[in-house]
C-alpha atoms as a PDB file:
ATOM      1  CA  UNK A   1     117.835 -49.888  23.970  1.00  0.00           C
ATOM      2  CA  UNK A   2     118.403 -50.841  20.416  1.00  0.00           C
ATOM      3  CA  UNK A   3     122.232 -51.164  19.498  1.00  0.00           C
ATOM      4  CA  UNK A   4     123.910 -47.877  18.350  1.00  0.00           C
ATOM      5  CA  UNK A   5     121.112 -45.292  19.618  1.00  0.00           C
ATOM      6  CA  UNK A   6     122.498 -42.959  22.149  1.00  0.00           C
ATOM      7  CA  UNK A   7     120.812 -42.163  25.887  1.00  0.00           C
ATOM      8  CA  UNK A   8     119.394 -39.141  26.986  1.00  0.00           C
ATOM      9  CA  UNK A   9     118.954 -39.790  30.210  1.00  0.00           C
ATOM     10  CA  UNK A  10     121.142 -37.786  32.416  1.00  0.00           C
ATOM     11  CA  UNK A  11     120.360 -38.560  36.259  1.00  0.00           C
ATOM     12  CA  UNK A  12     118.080 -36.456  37.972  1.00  0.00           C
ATOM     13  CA  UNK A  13     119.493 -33.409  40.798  1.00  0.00           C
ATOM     14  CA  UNK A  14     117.133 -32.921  43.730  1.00  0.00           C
ATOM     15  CA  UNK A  15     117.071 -29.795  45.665  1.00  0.00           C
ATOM     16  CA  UNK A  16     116.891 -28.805  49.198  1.00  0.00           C
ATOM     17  CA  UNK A  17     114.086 -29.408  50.973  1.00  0.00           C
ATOM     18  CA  UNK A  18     111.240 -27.044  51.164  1.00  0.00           C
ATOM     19  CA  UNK A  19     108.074 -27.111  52.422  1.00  0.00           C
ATOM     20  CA  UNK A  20     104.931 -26.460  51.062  1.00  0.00           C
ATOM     21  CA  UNK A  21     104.422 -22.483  51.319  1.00  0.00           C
ATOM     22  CA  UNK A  22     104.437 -21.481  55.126  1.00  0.00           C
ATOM     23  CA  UNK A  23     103.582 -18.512  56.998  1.00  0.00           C
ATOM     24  CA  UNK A  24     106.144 -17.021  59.451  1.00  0.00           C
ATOM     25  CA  UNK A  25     106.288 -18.859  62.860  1.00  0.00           C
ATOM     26  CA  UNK A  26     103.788 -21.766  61.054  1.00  0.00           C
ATOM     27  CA  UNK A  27     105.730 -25.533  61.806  1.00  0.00           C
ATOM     28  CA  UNK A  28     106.807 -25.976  58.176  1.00  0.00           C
ATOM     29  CA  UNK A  29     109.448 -23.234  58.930  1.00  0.00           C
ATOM     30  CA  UNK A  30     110.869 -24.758  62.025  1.00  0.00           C
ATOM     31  CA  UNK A  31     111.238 -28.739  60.547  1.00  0.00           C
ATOM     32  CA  UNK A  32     114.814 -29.521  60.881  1.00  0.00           C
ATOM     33  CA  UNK A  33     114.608 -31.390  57.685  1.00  0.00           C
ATOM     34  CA  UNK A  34     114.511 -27.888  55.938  1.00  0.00           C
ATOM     35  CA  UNK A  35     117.542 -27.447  53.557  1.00  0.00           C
ATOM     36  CA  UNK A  36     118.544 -31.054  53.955  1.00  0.00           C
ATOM     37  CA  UNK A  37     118.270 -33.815  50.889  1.00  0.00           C
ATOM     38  CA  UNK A  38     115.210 -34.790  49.654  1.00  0.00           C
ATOM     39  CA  UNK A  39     116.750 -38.422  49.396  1.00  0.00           C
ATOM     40  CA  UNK A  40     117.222 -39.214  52.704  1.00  0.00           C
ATOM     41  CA  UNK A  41     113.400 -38.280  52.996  1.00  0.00           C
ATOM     42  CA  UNK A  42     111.962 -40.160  49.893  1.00  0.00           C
ATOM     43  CA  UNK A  43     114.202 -43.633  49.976  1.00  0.00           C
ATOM     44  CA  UNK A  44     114.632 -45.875  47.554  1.00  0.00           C
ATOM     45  CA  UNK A  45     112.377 -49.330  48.012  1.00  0.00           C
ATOM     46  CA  UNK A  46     114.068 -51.032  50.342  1.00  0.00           C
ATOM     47  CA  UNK A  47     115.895 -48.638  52.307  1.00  0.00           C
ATOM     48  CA  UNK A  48     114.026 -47.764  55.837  1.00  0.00           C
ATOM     49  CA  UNK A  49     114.818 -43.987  55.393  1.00  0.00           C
ATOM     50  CA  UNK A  50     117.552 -44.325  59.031  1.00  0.00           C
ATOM     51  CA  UNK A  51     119.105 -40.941  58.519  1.00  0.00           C
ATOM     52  CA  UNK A  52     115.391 -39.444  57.860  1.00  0.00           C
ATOM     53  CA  UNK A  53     113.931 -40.810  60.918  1.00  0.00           C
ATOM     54  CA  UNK A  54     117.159 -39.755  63.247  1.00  0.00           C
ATOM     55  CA  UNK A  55     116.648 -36.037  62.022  1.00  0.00           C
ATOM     56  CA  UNK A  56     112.596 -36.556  62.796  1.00  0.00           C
ATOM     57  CA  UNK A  57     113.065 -37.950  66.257  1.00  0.00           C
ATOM     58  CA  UNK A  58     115.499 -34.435  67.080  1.00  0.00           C
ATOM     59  CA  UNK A  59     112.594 -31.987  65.405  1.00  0.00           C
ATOM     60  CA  UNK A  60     110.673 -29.851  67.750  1.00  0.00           C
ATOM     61  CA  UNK A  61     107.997 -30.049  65.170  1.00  0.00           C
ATOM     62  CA  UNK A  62     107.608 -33.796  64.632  1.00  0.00           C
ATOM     63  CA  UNK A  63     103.859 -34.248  65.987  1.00  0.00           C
ATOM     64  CA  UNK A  64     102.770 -30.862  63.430  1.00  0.00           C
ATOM     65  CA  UNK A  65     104.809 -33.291  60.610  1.00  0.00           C
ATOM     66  CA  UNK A  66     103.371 -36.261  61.497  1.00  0.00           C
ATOM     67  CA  UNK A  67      99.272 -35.111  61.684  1.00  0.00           C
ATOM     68  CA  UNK A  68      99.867 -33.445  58.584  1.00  0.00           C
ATOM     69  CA  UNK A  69     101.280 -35.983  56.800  1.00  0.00           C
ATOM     70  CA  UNK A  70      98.492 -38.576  57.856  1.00  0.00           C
ATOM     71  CA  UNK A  71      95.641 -36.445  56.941  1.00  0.00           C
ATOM     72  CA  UNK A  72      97.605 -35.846  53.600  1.00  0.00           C
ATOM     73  CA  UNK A  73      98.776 -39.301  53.203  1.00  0.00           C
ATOM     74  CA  UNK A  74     102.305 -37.767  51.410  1.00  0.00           C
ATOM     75  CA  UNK A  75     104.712 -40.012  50.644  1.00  0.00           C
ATOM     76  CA  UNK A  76     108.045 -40.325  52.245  1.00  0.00           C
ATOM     77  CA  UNK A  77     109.137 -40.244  55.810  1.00  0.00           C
ATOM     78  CA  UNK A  78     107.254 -37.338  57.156  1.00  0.00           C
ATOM     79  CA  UNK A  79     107.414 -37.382  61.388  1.00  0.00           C
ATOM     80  CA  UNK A  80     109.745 -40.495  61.647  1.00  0.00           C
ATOM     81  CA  UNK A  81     107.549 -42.589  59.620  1.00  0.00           C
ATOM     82  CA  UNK A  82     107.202 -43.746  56.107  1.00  0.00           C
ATOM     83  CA  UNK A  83     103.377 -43.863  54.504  1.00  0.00           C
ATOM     84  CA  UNK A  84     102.717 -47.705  55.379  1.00  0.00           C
ATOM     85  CA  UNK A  85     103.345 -46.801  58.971  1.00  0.00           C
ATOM     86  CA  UNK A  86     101.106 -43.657  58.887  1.00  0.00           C
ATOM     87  CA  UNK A  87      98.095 -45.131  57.109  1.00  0.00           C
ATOM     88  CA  UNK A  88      98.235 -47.977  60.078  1.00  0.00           C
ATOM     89  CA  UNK A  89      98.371 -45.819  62.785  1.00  0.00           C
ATOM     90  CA  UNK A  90      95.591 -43.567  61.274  1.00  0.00           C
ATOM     91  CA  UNK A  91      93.560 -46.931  60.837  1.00  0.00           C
ATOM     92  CA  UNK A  92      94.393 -47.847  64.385  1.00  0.00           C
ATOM     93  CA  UNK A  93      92.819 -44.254  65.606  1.00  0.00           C
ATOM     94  CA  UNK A  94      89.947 -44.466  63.494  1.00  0.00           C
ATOM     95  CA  UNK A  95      89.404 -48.187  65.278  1.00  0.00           C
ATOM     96  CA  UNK A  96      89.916 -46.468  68.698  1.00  0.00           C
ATOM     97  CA  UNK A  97      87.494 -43.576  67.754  1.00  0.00           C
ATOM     98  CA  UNK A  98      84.360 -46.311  66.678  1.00  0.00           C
ATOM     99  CA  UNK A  99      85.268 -48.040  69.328  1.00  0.00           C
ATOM    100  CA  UNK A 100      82.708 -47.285  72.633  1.00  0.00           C
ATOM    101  CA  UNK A 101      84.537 -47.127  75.735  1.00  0.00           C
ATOM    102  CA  UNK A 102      83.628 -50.563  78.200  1.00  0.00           C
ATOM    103  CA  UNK A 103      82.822 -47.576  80.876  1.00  0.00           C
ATOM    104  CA  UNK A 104      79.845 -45.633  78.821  1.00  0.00           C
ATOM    105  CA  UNK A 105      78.454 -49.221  77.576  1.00  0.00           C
ATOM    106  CA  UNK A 106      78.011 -49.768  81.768  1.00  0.00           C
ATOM    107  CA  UNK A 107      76.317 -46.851  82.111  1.00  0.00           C
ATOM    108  CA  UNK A 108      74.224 -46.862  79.068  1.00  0.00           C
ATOM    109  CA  UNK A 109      72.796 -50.188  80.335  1.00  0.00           C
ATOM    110  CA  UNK A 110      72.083 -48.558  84.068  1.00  0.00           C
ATOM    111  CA  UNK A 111      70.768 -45.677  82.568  1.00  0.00           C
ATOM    112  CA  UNK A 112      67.932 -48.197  80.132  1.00  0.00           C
ATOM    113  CA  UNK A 113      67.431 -50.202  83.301  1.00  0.00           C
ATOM    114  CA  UNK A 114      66.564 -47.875  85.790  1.00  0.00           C
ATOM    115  CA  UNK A 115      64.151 -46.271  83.034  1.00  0.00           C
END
């Protein structure tokens, strides 16, 4: 900043958590991170989001969260884990999915032989 000027930079508030617009009874309603601080959701680098991840493990809606989340690839700690963590397990279930089963390669190769 050059010498003399003056900063207009005031920190930023956050508000409450809300979730995206939800019907009644739909899982956004029912996360307990509802109401809480957005900064214990969003860390800062560095920070493993702790108090985030203990209030995800409690939630009754946690799996909802967490599909969500991975199809949406949001950032922040969304169903006890951060976006590096989702975008591996998604990889991991898109490996299991191409994957063929040992079991239906067997019977492929019975099926061809008896043929």
């Amino acid at each position: 900043m050059l010498e003399g000027a003056e900063s207009n930079c005031s920190p930023v508030r956050r508000f409450p958590i809300t979730m995206p617009v939800a019907a009644v009874g739909d899982w956004r309603s029912r996360g307990l991170c509802v109401g809480e601080d957005p900064d214990a959701f969003f860390p800062s680098h560095g920070d493993p989001g702790t108090a985030a991840r203990r209030i995800c493990r409690a939630c009754p809606v946690r799996r909802d969260c967490l599909e969500y989340s991975t199809e949406a690839d949001e950032d922040g700690i969304w169903g006890g884990r951060d976006q590096a963590e989702r975008r591996n397990l998604k990889r991991r279930q898109r490996r299991r999915t191409a994957a063929v089963p040992v079991e239906a390669m067997g019977k492929r190769e019975t099926a061809q032989g008896a043929a």
